[in-house]
N, C-alpha and C. Protein backbone atom coordinates (compact mmCIF):
# COMPACT_ATOMS: atom_id res chain seq x y z
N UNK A 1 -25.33 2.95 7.41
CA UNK A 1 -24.40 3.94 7.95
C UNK A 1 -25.18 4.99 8.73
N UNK A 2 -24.72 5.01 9.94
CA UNK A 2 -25.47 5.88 10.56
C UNK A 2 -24.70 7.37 11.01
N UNK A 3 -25.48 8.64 10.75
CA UNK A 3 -24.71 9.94 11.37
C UNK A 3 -25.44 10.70 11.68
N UNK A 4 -24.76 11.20 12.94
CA UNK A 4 -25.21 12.40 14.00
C UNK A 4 -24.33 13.53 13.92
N UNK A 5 -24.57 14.17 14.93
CA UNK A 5 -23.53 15.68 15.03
C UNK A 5 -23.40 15.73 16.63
N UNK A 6 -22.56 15.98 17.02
CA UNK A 6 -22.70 16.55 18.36
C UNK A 6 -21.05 16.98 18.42
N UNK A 7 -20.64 17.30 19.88
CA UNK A 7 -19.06 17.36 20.48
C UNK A 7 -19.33 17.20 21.59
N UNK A 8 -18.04 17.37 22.31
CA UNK A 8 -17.91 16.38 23.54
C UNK A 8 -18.65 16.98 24.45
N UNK A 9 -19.10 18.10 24.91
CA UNK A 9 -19.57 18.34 25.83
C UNK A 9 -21.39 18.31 25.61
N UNK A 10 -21.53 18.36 24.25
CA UNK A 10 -22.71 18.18 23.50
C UNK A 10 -23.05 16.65 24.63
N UNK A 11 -22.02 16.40 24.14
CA UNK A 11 -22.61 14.38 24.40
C UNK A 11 -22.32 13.92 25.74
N UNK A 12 -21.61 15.00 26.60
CA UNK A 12 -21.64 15.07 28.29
C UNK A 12 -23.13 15.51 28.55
N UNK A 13 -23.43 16.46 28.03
CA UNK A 13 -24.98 16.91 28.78
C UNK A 13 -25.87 15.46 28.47
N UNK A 14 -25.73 15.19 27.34
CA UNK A 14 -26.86 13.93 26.99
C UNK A 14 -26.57 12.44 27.90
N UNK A 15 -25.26 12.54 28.45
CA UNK A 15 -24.70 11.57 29.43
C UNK A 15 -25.33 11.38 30.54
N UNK A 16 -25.27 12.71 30.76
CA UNK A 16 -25.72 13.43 32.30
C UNK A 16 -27.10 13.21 32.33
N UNK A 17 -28.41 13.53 31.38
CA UNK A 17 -29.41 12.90 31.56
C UNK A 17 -29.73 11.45 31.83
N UNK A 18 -28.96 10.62 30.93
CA UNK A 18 -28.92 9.18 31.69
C UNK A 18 -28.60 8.42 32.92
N UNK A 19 -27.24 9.27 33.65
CA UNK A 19 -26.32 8.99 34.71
C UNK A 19 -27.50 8.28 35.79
N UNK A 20 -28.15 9.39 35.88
CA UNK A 20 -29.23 9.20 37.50
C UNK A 20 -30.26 7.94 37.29
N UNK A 21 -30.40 7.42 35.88
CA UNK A 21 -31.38 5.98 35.42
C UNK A 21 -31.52 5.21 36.68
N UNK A 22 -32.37 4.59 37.18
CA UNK A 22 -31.95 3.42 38.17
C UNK A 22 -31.16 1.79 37.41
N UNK A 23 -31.78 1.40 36.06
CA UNK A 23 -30.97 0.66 35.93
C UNK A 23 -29.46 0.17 36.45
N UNK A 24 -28.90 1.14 36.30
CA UNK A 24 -26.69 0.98 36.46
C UNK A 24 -27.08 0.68 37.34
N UNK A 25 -27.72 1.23 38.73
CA UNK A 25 -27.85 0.70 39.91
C UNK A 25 -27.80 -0.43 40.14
N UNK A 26 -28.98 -1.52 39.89
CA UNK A 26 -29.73 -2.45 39.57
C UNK A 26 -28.43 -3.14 38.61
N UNK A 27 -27.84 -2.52 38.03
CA UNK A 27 -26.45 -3.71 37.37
C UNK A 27 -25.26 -3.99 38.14
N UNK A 28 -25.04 -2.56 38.79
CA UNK A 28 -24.10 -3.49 39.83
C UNK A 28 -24.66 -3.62 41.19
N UNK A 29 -25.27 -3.88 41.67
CA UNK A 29 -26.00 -4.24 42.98
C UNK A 29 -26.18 -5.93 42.20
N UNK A 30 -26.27 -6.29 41.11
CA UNK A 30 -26.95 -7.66 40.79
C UNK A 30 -25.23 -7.58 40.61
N UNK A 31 -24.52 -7.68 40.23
CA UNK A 31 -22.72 -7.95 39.89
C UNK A 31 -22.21 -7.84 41.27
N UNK A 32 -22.28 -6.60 41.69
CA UNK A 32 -21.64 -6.96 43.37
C UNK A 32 -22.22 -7.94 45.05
N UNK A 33 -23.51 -7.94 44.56
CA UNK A 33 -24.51 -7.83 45.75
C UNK A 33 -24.57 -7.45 47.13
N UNK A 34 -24.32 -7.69 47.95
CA UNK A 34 -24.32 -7.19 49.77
C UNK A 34 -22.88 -6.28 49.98
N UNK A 35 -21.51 -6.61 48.96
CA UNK A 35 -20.66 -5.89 48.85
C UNK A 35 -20.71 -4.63 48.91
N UNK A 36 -22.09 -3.91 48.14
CA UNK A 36 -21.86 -2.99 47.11
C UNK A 36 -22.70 -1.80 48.17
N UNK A 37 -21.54 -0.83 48.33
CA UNK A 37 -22.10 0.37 49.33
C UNK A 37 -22.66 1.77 48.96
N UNK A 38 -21.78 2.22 47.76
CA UNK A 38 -21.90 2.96 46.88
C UNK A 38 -22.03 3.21 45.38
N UNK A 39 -22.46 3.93 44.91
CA UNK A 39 -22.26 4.14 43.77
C UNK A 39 -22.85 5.55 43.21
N UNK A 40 -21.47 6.09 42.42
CA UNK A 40 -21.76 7.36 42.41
C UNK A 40 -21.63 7.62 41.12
N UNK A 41 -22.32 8.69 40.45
CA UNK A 41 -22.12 9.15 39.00
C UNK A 41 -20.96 10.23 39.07
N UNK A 42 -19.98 9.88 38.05
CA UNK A 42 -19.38 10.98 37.86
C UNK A 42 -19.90 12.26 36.49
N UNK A 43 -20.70 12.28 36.17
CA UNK A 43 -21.36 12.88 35.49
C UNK A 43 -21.14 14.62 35.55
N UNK A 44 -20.45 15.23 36.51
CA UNK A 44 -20.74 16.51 36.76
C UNK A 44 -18.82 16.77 36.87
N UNK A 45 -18.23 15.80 36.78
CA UNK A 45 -16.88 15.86 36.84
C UNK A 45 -16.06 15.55 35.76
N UNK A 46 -15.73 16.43 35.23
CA UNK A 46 -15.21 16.30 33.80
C UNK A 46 -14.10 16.19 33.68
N UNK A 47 -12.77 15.68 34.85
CA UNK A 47 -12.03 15.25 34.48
C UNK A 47 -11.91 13.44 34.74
N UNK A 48 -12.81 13.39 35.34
CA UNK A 48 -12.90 11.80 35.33
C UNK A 48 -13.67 11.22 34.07
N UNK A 49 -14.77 12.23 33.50
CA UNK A 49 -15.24 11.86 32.21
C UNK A 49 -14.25 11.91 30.89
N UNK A 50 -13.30 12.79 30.84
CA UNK A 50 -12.35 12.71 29.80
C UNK A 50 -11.25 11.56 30.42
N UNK A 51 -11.47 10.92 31.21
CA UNK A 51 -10.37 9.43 31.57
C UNK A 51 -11.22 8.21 31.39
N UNK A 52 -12.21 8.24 31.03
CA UNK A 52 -12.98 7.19 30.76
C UNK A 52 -13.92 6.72 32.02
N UNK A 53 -14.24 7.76 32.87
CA UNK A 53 -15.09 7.04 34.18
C UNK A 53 -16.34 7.97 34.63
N UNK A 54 -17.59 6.89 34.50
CA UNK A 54 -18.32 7.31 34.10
C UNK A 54 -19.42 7.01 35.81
N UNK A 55 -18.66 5.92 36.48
CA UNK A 55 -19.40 5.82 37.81
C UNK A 55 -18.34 5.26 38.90
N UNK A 56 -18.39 5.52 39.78
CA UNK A 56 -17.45 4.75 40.90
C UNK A 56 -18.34 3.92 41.84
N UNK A 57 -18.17 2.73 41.50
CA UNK A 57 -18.44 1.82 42.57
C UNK A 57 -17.17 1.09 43.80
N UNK A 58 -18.09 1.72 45.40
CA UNK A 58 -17.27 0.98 46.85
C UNK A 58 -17.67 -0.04 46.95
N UNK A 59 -16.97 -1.04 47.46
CA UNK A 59 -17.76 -2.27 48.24
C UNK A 59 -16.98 -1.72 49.81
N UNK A 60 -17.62 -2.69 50.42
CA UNK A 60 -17.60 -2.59 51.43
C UNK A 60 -16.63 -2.67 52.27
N UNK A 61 -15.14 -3.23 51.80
CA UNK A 61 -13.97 -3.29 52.05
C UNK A 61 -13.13 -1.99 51.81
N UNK A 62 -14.04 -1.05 50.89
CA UNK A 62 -13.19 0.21 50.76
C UNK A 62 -12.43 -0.12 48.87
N UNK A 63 -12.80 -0.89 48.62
CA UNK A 63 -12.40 -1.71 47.39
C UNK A 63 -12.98 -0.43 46.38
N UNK A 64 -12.42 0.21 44.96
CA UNK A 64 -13.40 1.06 44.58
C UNK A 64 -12.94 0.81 43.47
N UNK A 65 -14.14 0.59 42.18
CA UNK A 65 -14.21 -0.02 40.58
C UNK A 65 -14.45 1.41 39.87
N UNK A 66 -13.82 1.57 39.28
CA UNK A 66 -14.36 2.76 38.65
C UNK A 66 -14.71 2.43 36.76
N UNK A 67 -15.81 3.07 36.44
CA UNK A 67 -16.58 2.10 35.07
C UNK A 67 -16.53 3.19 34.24
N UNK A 68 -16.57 2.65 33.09
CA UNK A 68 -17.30 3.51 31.78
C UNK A 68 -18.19 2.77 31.24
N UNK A 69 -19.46 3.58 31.30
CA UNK A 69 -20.54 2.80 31.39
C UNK A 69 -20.64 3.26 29.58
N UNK A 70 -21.80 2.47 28.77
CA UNK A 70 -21.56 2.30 27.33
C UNK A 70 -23.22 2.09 27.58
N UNK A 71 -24.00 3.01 26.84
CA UNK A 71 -25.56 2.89 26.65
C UNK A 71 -25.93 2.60 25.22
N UNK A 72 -26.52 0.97 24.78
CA UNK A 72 -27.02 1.13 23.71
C UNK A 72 -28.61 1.24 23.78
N UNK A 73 -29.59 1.95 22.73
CA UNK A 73 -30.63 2.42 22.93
C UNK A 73 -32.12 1.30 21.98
N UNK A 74 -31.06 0.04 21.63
CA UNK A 74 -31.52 -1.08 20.73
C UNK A 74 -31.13 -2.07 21.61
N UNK A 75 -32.51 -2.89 20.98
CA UNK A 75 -32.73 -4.30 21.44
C UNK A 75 -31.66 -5.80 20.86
N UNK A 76 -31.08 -5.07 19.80
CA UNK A 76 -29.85 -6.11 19.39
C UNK A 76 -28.75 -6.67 19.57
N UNK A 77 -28.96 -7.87 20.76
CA UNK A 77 -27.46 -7.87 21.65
C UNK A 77 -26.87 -8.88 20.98
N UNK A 78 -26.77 -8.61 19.16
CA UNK A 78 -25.75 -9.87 18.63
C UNK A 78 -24.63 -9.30 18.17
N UNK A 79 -24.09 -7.74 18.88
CA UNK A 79 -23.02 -7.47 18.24
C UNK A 79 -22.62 -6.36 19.11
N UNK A 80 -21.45 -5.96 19.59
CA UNK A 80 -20.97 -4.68 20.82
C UNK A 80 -19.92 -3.84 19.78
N UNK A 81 -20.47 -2.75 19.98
CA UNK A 81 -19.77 -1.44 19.25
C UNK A 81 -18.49 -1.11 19.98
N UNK A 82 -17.67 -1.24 18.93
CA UNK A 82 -16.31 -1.03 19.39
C UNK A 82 -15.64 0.10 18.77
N UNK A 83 -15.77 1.16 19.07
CA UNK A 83 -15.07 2.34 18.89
C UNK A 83 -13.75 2.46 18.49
N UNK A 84 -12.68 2.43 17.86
CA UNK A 84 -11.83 2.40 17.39
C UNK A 84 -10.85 3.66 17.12
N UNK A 85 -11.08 4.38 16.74
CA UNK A 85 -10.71 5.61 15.96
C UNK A 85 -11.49 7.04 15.81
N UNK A 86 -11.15 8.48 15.83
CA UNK A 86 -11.77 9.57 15.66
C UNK A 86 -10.85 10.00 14.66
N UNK A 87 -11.46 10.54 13.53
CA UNK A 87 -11.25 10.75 12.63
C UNK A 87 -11.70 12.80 12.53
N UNK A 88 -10.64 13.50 12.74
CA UNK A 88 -11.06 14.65 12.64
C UNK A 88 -11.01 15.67 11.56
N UNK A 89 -11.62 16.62 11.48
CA UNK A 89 -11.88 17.12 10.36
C UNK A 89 -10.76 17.66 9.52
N UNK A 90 -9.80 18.15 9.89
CA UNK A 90 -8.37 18.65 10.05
C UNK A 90 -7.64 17.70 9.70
N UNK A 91 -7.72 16.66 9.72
CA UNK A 91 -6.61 15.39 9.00
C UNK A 91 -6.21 14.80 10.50
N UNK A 92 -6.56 15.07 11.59
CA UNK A 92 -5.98 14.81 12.84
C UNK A 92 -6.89 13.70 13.08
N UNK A 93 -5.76 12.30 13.65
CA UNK A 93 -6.67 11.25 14.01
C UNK A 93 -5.90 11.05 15.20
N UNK A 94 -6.60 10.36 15.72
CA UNK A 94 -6.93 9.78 17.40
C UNK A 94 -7.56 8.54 17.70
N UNK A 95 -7.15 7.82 18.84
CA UNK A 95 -7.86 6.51 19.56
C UNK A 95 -9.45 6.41 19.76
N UNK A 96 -10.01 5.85 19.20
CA UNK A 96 -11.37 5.81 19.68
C UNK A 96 -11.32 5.03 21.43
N UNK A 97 -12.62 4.68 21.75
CA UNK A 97 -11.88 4.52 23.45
C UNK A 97 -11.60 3.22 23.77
N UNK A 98 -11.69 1.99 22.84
CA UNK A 98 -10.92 0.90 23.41
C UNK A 98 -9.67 0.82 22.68
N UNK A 99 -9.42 1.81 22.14
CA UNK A 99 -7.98 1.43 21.63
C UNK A 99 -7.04 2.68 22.36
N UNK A 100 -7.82 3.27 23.21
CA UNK A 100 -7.00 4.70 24.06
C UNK A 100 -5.99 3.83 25.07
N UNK A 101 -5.12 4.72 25.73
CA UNK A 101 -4.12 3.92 26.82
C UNK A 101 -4.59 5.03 28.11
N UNK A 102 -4.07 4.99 28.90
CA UNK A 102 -3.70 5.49 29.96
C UNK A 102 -5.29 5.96 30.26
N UNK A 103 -6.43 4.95 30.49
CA UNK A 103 -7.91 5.07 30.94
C UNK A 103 -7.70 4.34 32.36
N UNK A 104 -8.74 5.49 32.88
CA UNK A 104 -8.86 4.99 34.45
C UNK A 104 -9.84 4.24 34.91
N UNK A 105 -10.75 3.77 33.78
CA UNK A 105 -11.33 2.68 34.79
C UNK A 105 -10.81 1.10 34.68
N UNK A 106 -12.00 1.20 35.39
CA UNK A 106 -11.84 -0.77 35.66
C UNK A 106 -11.98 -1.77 34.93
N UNK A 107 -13.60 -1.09 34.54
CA UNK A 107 -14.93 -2.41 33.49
C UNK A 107 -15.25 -1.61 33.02
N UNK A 108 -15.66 -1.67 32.04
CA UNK A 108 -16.47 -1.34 31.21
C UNK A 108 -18.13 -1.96 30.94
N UNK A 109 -19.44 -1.12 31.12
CA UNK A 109 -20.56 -1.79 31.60
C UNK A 109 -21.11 -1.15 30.13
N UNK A 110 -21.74 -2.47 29.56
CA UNK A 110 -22.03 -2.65 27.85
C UNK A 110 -23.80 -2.86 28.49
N UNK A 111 -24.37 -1.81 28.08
CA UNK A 111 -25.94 -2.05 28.61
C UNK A 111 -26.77 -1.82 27.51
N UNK A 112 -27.48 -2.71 26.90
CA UNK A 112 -28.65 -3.27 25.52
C UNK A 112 -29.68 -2.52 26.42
N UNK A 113 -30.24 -1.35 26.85
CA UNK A 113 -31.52 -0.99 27.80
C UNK A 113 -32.68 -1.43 27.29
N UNK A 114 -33.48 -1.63 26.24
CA UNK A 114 -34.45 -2.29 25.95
C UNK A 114 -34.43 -3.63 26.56
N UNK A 115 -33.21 -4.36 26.59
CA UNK A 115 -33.39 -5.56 26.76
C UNK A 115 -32.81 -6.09 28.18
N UNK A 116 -32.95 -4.87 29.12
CA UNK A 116 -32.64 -4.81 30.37
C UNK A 116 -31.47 -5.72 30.60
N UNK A 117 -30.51 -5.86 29.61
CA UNK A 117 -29.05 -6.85 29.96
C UNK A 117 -27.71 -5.90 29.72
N UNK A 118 -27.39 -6.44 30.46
CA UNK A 118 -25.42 -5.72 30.31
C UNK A 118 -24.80 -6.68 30.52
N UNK A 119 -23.67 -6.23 30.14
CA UNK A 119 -22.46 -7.06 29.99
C UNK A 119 -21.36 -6.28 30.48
N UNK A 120 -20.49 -6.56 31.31
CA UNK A 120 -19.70 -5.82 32.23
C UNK A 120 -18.23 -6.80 32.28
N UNK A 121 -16.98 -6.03 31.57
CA UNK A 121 -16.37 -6.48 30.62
C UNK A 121 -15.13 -5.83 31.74
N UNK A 122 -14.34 -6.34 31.71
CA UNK A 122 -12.70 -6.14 32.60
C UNK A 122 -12.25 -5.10 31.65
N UNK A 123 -11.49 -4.10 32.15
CA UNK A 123 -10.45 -3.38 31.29
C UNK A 123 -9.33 -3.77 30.61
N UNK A 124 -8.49 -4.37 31.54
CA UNK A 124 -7.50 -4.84 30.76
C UNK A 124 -7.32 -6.37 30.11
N UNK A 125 -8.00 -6.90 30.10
CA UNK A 125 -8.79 -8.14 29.38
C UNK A 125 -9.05 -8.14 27.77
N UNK A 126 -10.22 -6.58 27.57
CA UNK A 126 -10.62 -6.09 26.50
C UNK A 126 -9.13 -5.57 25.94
N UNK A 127 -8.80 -4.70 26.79
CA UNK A 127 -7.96 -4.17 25.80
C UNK A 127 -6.35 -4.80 25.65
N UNK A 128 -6.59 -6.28 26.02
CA UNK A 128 -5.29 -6.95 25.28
C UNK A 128 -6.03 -7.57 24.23
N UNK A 129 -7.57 -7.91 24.39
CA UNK A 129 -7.86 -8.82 23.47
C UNK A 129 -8.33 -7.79 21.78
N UNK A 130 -8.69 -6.31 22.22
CA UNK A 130 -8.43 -5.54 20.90
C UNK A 130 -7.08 -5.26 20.17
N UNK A 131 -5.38 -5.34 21.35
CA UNK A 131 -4.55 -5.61 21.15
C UNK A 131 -4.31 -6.72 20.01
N UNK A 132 -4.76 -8.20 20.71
CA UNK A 132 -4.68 -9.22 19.53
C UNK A 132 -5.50 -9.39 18.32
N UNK A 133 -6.67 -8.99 18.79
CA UNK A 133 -7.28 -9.14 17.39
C UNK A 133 -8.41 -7.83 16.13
N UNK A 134 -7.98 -6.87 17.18
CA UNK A 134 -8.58 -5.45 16.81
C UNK A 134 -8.46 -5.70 14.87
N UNK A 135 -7.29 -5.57 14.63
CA UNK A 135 -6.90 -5.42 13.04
C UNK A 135 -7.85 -6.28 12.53
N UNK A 136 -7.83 -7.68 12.95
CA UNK A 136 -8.44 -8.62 12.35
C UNK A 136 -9.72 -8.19 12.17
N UNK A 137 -10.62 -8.09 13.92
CA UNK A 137 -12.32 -7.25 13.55
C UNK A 137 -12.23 -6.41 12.46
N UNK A 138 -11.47 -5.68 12.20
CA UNK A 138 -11.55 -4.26 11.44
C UNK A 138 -11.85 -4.65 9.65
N UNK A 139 -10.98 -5.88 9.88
CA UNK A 139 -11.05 -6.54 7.98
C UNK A 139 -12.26 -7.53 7.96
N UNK A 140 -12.50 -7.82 9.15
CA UNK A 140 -13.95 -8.93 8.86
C UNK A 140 -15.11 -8.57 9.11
N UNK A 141 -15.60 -7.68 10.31
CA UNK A 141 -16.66 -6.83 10.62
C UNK A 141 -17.10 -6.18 10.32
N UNK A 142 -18.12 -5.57 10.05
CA UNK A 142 -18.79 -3.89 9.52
C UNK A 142 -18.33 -3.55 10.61
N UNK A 143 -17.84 -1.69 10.05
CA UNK A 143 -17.43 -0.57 10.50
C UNK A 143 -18.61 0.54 10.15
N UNK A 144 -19.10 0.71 10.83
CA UNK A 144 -19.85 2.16 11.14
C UNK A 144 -19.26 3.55 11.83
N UNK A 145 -19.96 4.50 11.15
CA UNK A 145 -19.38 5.64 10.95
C UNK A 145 -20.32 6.68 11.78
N UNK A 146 -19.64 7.49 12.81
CA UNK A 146 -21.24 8.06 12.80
C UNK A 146 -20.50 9.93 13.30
N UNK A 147 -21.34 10.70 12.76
CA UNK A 147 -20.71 11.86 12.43
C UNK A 147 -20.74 12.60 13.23
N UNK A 148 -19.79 13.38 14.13
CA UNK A 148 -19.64 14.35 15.13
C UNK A 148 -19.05 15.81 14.54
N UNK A 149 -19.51 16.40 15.66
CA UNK A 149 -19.06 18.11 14.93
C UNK A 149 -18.21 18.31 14.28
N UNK A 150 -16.94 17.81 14.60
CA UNK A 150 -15.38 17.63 14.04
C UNK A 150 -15.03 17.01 13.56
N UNK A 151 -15.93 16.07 13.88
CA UNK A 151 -15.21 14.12 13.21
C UNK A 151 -15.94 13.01 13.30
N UNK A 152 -15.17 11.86 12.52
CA UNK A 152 -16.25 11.16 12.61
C UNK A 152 -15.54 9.76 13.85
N UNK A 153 -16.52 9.00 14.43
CA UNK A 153 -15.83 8.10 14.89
C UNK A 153 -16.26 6.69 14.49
N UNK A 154 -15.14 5.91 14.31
CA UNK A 154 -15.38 4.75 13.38
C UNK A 154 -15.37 3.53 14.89
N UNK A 155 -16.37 2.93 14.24
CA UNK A 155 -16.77 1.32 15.05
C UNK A 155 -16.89 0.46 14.35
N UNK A 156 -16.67 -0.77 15.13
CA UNK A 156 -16.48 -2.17 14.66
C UNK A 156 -17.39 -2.84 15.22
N UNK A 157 -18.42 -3.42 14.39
CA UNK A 157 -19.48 -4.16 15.34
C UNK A 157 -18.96 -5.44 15.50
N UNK A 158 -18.78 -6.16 16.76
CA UNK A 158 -17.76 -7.22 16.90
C UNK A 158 -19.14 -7.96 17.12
N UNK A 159 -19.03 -9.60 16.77
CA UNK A 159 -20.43 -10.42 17.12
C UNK A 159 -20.27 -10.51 18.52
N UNK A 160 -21.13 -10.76 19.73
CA UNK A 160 -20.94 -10.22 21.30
C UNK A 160 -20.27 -12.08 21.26
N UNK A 161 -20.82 -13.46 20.69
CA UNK A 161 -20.29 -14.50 21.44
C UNK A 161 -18.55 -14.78 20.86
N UNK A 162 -17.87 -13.44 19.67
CA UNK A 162 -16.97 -13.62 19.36
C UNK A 162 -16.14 -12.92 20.63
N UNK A 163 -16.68 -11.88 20.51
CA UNK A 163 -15.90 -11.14 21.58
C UNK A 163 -15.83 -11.70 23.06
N UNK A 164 -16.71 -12.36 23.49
CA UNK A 164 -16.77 -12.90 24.68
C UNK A 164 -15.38 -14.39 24.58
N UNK A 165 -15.73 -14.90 23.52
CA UNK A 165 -14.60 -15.96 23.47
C UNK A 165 -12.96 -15.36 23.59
N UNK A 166 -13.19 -14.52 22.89
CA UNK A 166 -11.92 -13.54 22.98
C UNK A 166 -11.23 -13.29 24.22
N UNK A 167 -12.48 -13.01 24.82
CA UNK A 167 -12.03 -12.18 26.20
C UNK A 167 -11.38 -12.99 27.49
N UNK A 168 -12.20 -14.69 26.93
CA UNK A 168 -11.69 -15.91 27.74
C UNK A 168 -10.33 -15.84 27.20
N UNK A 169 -10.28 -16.10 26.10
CA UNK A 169 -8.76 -16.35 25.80
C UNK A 169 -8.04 -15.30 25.93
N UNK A 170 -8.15 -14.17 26.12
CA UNK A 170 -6.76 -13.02 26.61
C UNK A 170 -6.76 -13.30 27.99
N UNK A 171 -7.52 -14.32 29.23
CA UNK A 171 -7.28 -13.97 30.56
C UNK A 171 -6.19 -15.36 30.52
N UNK A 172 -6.13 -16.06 29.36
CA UNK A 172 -4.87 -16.87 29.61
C UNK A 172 -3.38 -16.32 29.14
N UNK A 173 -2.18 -16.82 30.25
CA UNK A 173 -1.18 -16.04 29.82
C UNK A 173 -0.19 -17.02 29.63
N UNK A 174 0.43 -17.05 28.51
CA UNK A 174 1.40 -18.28 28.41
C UNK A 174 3.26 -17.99 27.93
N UNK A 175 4.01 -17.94 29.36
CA UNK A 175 4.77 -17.56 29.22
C UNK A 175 5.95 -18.48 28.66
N UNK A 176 5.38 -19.57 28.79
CA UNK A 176 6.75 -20.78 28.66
C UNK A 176 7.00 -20.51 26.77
N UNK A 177 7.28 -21.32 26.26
CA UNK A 177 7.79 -21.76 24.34
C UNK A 177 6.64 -22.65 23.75
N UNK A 178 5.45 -22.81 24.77
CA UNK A 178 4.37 -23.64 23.51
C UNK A 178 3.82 -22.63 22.22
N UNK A 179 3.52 -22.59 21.18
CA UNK A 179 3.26 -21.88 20.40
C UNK A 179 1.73 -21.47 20.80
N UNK A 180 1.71 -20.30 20.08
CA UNK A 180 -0.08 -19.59 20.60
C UNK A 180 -1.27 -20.12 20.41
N UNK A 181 -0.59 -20.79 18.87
CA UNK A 181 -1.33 -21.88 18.15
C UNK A 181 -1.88 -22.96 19.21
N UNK A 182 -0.78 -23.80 19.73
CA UNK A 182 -1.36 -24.33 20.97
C UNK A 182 -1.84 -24.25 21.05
N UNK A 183 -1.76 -23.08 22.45
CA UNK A 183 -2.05 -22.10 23.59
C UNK A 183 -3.59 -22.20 22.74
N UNK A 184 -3.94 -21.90 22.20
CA UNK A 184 -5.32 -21.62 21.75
C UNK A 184 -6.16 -23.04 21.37
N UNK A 185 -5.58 -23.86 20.74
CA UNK A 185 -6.33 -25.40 20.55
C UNK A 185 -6.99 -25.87 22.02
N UNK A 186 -5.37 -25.31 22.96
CA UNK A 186 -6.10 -25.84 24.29
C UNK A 186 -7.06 -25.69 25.18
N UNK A 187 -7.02 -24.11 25.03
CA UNK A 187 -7.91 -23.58 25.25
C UNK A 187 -9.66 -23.93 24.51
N UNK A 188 -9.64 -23.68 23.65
CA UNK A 188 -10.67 -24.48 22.75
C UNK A 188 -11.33 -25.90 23.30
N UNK A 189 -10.27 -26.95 23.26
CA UNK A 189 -10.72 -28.16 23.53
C UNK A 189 -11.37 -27.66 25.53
N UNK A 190 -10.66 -27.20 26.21
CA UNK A 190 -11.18 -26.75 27.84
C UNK A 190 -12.52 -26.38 27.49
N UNK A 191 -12.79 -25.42 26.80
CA UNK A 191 -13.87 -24.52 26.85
C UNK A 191 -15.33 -25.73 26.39
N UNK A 192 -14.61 -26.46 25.27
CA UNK A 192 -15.62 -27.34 25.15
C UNK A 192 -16.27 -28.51 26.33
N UNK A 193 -14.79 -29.09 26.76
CA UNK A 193 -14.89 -29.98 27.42
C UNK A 193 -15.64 -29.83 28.67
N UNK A 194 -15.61 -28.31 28.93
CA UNK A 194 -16.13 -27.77 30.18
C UNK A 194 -17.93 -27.45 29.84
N UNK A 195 -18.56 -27.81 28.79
CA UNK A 195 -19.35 -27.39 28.59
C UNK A 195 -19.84 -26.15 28.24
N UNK A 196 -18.88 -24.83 28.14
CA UNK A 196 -19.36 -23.47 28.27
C UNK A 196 -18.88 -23.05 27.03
N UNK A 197 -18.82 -23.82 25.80
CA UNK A 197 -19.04 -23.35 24.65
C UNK A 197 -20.10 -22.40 23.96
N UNK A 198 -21.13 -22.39 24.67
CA UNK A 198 -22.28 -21.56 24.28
C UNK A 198 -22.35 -20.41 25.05
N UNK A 199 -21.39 -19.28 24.96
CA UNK A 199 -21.51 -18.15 25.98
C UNK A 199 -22.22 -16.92 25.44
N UNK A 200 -22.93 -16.93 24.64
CA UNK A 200 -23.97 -16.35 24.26
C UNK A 200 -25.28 -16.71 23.37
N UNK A 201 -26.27 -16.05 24.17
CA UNK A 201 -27.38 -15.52 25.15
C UNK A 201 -26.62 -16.10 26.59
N UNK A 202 -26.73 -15.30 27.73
CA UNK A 202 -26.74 -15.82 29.03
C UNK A 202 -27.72 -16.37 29.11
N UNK A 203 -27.74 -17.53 30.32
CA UNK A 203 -28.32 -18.17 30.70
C UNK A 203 -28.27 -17.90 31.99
N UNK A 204 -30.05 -18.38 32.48
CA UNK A 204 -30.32 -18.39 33.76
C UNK A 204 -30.75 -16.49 34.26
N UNK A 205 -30.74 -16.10 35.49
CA UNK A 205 -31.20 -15.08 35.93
C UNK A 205 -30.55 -13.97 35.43
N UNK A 206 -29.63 -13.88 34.57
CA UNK A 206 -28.46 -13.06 34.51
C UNK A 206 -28.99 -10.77 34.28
């Protein structure tokens, strides 16, 4: 169980030292490539930081992604912290940030920095697939706790090749009367048949 102290603006200044890293750069320049024109920290703008956006990336069409970028400071990419809940001192609880609504970004960029890898995750993807199976992580996963000025906020360490399977199966949408049950075998047997059963460690230059 791990605990700290801070509050929100505590943990904006400590943001703000990271923002300018070259890495993020270097993550979406390798995700967008020749597209990619800009990219700006919102770091000094605090109402885009209380909406969940942490950088705006242009491409070159005028196209603009806006991210919440997620820094872990460990080399252990067998599990992505999923924030859940704030728990405040006062009896007052609240959304942790994948279970918040009305967030303005795009992706969400999951970066292991020791191990120079990210994982750069759709918005609304994740958050149908914490929709379907959030409860479930919550009864099978360790939950970590970690302590802020006011409160504490509770996470779910999800395994990263569970969550990634997950994330395939919320981009399918099945509107007809096959049962989900199906809907999911089929999926299953595709994923195999296609070879890309093994979606974690990436492979290749990633």
């Amino acid at each position: 169980m791990t605990e700290y102290v801070h509050d929100f603006r505590t943990s904006l200044a400590a943001s703000h030292a990271c923002a300018d890293e070259p890495f993020w750069e270097r993550i979406y320049r390798a995700m967008f490539g020749p597209d990619l024109v800009a990219c700006v920290s919102t770091a000094n703008a605090l109402d885009w930081q209380r909406r969940g956006v942490d950088r705006l990336v242009i491409l070159q069409d005028g196209t603009q992604y806006n991210i919440d970028e997620k820094r872990r400071a460990w080399a252990d990419t067998s599990d992505v912290m999923l924030e859940y809940m704030h728990q405040f001192d006062n009896g007052y609880v609240e959304p942790g940030w994948v279970a918040k609504p009305n967030r303005a970004h795009h992706f969400v960029c999951y970066a292991w920095v020791p191990r120079q890898l990210a994982l750069l995750m759709t918005w609304p993807l994740l958050r149908r697939a914490w929709r379907q199976y959030g409860e479930e992580w919550r009864g099978r996963y360790p939950t970590y706790s970690a302590r802020n000025r006011s409160y504490c906020s509770l996470n779910v360490a999800v395994p990263t090749g569970v969550l990634l399977e997950t994330l395939q199966r919320a981009s399918w949408v099945n509107w007809g009367t096959q049962p989900a049950r199906a809907m999911d075998m089929h999926i299953s047997a595709s994923v195999r048949s296609s070879g890309q059963g093994a979606l974690w460690p990436p492979r290749g230059d990633c």
